[in-house]
N, C-alpha and C. Protein backbone atom coordinates (compact mmCIF):
# COMPACT_ATOMS: atom_id res chain seq x y z
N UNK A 1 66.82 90.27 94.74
CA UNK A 1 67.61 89.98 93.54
C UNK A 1 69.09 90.20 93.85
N UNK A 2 69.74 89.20 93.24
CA UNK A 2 71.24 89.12 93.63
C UNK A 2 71.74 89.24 92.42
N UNK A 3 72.86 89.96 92.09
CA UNK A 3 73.81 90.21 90.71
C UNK A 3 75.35 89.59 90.84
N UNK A 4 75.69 88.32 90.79
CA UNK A 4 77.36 88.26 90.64
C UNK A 4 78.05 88.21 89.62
N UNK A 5 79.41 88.71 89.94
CA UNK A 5 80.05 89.61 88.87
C UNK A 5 81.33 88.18 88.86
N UNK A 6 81.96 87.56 88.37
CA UNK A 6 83.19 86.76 88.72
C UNK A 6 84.41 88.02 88.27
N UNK A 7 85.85 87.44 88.85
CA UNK A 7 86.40 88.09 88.34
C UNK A 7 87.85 87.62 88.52
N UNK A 8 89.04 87.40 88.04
CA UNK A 8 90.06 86.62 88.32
C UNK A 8 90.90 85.62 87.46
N UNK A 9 90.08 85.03 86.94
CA UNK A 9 90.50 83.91 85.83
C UNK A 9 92.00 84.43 84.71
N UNK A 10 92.55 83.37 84.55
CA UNK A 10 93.45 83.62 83.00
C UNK A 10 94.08 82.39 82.93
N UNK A 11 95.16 82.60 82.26
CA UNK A 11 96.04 81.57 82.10
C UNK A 11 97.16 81.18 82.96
N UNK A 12 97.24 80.02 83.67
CA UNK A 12 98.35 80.16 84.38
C UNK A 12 99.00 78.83 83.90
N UNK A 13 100.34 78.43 84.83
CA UNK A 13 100.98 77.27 84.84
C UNK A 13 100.72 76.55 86.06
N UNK A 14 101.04 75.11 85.35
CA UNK A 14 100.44 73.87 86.21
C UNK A 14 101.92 74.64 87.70
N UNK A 15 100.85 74.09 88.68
CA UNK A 15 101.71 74.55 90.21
C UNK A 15 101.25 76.13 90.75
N UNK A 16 100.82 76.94 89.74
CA UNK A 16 100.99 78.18 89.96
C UNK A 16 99.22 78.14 91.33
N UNK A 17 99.18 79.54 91.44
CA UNK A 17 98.13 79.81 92.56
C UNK A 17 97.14 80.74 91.23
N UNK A 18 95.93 80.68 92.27
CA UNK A 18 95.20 81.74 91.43
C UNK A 18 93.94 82.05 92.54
N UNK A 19 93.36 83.12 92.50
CA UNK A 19 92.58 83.63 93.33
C UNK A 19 91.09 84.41 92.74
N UNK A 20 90.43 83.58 92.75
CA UNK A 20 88.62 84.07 91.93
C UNK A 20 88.15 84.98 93.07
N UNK A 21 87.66 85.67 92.37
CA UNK A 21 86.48 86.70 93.08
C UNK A 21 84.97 86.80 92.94
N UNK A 22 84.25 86.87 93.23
CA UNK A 22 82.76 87.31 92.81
C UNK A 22 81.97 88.02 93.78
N UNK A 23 81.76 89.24 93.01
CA UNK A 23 81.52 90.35 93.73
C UNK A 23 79.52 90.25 93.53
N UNK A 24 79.20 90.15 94.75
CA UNK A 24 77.65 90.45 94.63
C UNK A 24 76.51 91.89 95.06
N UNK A 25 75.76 91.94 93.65
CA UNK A 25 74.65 93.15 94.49
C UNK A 25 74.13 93.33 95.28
N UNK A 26 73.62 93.78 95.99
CA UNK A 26 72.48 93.96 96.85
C UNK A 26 73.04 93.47 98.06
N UNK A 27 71.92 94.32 99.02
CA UNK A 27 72.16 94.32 100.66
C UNK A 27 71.97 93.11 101.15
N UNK A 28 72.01 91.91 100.86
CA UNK A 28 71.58 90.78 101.25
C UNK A 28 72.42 89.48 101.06
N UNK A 29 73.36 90.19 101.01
CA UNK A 29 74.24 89.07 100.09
C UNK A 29 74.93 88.21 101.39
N UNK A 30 75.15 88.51 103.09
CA UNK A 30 74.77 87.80 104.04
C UNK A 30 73.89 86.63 104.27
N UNK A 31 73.10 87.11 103.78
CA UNK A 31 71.74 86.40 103.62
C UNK A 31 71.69 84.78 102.72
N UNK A 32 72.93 85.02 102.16
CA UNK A 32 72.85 83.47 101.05
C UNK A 32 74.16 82.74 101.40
N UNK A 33 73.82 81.40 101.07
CA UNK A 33 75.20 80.60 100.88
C UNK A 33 75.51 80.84 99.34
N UNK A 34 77.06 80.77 99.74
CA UNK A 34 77.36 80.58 98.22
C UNK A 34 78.17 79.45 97.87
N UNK A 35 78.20 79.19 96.56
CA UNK A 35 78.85 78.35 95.96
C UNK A 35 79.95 78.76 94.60
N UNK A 36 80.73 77.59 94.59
CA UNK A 36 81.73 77.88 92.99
C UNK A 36 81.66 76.48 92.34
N UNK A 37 81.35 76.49 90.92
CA UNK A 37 81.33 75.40 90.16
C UNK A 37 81.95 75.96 89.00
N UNK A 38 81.77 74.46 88.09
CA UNK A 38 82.96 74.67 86.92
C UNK A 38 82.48 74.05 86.31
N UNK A 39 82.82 74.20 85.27
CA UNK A 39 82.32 73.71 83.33
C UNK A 39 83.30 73.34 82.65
N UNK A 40 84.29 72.32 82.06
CA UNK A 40 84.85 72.09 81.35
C UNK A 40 84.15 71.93 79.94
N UNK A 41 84.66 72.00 78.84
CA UNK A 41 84.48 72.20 77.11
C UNK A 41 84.04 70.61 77.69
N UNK A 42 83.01 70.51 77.03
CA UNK A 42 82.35 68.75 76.55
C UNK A 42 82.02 68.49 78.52
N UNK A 43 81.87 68.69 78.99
CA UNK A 43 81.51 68.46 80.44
C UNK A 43 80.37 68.94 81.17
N UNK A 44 79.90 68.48 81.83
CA UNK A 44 78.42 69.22 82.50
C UNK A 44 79.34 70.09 83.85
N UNK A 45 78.21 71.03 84.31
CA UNK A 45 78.92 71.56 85.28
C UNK A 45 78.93 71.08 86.53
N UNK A 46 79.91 71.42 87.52
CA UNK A 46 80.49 70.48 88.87
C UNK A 46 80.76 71.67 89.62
N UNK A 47 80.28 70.96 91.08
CA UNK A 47 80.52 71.42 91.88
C UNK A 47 81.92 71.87 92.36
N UNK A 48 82.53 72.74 92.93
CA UNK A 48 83.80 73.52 93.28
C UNK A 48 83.74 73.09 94.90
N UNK A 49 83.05 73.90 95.65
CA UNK A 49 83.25 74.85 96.92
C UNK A 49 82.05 75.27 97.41
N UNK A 50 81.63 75.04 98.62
CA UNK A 50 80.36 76.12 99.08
C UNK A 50 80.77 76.53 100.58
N UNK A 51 80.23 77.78 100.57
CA UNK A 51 80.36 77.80 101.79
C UNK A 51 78.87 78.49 102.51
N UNK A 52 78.86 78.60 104.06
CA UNK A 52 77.52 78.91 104.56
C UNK A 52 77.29 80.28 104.49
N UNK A 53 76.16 80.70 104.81
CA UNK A 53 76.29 82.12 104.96
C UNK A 53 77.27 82.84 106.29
N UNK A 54 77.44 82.41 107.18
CA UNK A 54 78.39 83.09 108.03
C UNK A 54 79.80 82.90 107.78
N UNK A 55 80.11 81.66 106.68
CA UNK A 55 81.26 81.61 106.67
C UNK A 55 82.14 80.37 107.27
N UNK A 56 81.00 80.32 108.56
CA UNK A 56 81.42 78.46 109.07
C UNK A 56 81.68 77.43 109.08
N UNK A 57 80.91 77.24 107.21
CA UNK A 57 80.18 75.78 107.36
C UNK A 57 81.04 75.98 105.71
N UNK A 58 81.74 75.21 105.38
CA UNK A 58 82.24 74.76 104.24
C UNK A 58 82.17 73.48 103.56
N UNK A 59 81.83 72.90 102.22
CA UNK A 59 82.25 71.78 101.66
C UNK A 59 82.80 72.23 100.29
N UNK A 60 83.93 70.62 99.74
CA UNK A 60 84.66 70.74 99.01
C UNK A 60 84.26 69.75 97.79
N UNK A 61 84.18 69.50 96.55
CA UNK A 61 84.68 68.42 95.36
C UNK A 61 86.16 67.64 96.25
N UNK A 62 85.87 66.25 96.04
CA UNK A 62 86.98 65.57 96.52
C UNK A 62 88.50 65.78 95.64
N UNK A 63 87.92 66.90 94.66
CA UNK A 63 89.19 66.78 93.48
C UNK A 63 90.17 68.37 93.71
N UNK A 64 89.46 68.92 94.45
CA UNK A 64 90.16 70.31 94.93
C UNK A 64 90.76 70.34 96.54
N UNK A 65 89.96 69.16 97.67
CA UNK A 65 90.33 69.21 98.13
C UNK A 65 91.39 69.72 99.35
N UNK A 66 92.05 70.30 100.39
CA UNK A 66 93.12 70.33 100.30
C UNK A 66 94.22 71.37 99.10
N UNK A 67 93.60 71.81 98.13
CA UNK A 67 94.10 72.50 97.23
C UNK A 67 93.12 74.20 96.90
N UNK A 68 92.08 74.08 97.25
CA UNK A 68 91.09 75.22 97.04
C UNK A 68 90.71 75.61 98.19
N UNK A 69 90.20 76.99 98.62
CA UNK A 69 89.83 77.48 99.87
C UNK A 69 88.79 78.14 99.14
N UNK A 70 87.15 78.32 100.16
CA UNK A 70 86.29 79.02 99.86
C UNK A 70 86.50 79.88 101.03
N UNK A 71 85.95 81.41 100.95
CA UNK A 71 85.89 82.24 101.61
C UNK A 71 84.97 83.22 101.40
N UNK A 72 84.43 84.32 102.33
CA UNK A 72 84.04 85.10 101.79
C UNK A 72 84.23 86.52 102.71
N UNK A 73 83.83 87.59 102.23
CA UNK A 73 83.63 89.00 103.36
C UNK A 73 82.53 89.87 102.85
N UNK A 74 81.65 89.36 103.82
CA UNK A 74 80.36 90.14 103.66
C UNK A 74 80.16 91.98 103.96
N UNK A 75 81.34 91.96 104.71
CA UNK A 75 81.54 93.82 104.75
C UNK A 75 81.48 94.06 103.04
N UNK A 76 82.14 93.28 102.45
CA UNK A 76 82.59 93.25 100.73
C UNK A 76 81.35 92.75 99.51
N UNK A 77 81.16 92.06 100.37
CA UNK A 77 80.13 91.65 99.31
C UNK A 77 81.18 90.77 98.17
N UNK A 78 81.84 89.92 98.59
CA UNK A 78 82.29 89.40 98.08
C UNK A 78 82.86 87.51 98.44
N UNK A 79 82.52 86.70 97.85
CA UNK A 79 82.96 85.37 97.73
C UNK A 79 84.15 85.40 97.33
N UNK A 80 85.48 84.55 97.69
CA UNK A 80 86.41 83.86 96.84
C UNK A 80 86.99 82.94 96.70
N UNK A 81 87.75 82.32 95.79
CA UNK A 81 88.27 81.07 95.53
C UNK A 81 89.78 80.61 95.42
N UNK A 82 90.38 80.70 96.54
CA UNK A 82 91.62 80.33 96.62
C UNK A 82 92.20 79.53 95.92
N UNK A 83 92.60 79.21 94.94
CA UNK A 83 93.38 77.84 94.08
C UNK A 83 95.06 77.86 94.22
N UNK A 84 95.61 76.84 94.74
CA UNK A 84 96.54 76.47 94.64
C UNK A 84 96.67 75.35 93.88
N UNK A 85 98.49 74.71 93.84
CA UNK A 85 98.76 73.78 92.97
C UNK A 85 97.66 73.59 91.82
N UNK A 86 97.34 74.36 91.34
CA UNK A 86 96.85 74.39 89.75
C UNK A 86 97.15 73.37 89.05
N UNK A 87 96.36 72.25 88.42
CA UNK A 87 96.62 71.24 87.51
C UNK A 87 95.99 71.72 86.01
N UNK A 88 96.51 71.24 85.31
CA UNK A 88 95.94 71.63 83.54
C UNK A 88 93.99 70.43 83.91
N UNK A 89 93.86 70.05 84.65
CA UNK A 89 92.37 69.44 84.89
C UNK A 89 91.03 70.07 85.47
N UNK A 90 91.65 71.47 86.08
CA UNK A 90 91.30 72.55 86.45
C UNK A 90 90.70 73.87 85.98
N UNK A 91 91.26 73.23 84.75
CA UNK A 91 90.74 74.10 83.18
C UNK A 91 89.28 73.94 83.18
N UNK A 92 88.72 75.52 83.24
CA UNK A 92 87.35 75.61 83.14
C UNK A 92 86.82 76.90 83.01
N UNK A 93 85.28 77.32 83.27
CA UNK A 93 84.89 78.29 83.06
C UNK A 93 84.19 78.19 84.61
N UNK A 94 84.96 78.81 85.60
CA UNK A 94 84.37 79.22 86.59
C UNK A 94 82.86 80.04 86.81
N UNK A 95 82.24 79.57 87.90
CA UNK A 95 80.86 80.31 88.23
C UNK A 95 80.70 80.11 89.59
N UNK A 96 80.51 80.93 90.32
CA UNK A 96 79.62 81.36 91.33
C UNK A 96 78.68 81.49 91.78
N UNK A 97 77.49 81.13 92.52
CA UNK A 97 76.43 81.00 92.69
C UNK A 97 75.79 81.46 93.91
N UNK A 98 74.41 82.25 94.43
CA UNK A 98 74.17 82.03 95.65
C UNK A 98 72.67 81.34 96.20
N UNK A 99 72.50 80.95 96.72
CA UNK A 99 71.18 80.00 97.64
C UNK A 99 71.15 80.13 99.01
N UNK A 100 70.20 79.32 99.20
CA UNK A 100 69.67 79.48 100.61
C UNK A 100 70.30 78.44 101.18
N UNK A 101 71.62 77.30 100.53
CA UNK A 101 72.34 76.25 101.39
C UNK A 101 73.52 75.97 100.72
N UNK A 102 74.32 76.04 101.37
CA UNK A 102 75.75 75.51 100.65
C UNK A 102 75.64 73.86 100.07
N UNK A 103 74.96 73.74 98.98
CA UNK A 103 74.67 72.10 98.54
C UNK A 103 76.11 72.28 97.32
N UNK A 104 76.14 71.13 97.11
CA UNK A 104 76.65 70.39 95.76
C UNK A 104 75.78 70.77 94.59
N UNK A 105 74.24 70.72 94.77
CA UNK A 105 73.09 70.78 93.78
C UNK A 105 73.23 71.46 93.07
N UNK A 106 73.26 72.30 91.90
CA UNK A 106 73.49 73.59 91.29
C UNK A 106 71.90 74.03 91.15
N UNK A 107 71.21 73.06 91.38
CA UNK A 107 69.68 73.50 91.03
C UNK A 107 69.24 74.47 92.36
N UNK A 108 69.79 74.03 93.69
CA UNK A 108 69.56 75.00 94.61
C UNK A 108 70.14 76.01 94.81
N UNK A 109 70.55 76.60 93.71
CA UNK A 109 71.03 78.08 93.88
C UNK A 109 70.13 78.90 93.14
N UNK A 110 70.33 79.87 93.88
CA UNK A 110 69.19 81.03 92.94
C UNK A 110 69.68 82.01 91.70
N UNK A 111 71.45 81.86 92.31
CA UNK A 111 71.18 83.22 91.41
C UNK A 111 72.83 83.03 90.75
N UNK A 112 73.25 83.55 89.82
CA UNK A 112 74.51 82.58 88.40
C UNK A 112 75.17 84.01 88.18
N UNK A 113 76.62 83.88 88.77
CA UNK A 113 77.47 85.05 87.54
C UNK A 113 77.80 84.85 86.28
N UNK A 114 78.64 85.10 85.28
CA UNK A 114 78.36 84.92 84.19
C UNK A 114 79.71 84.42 83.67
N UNK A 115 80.29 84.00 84.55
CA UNK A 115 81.46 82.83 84.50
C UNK A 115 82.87 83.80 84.40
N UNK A 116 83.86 82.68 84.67
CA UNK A 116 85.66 83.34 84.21
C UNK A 116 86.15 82.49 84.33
N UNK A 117 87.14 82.45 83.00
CA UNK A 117 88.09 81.01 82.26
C UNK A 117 89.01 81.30 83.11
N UNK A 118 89.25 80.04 83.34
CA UNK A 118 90.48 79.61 84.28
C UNK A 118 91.39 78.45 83.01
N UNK A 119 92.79 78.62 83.07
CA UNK A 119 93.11 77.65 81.79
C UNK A 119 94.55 77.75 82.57
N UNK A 120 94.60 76.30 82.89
CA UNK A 120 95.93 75.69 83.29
C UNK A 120 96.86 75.10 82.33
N UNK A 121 97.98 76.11 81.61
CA UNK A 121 98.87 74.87 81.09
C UNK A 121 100.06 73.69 81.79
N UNK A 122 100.41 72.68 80.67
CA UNK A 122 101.20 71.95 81.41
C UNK A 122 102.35 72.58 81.20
């Protein structure tokens, strides 16, 4: 059993940076890929960021691109989400996820933090 915590989110301005966290339980947290997706108000949720379990193997949303970094430190037990150039389109309710593959899928993840608003103004 895996527990993630998000943590990071607020309000910023379009251009500004922002930096997500999600801190996970248990000794195993090596053990999973993780992922970051997002929820906009009236929107289904989308893929962010995944990365592998060692850290190697990364993919991106073509819309963060170039603008978001996934990372993580397993001494930490922790995933994060680098955001730069912040657009007001970016506006969401961040989540974190972990599985056994860094997919796009949200269905192949096992285990859901319990989100953090991210809100870009113009």
């Amino acid at each position: 059993q895996v527990q993630l915590v998000e943590s990071g989110g607020r309000l910023v301005q379009t251009g500004d940076s922002l930096r997500l966290s999600c801190a996970a339980s248990g000794r195993t947290f090596s053990s999973y890929a993780m992922g970051w997706f997002r929820q906009a108000p009236g929107k289904e949720r989308e893929f962010v960021a995944g990365l592998g379990r060692s850290g190697d193997y990364t993919n991106y949303a073509d819309s963060v691109k170039g603008r978001f970094t996934i990372s993580r430190d397993n001494a930490k037990n922790t995933v994060y989400l680098q955001m730069n150039n912040l657009k007001p389109e970016d506006t969401a309710v961040y989540y974190c996820a972990a599985g056994p593959i860094a997919t796009e899928y949200p269905f192949a993840y096992d285990y859901w933090g319990q989100g953090t608003q991210v809100t870009i103004s113009s």
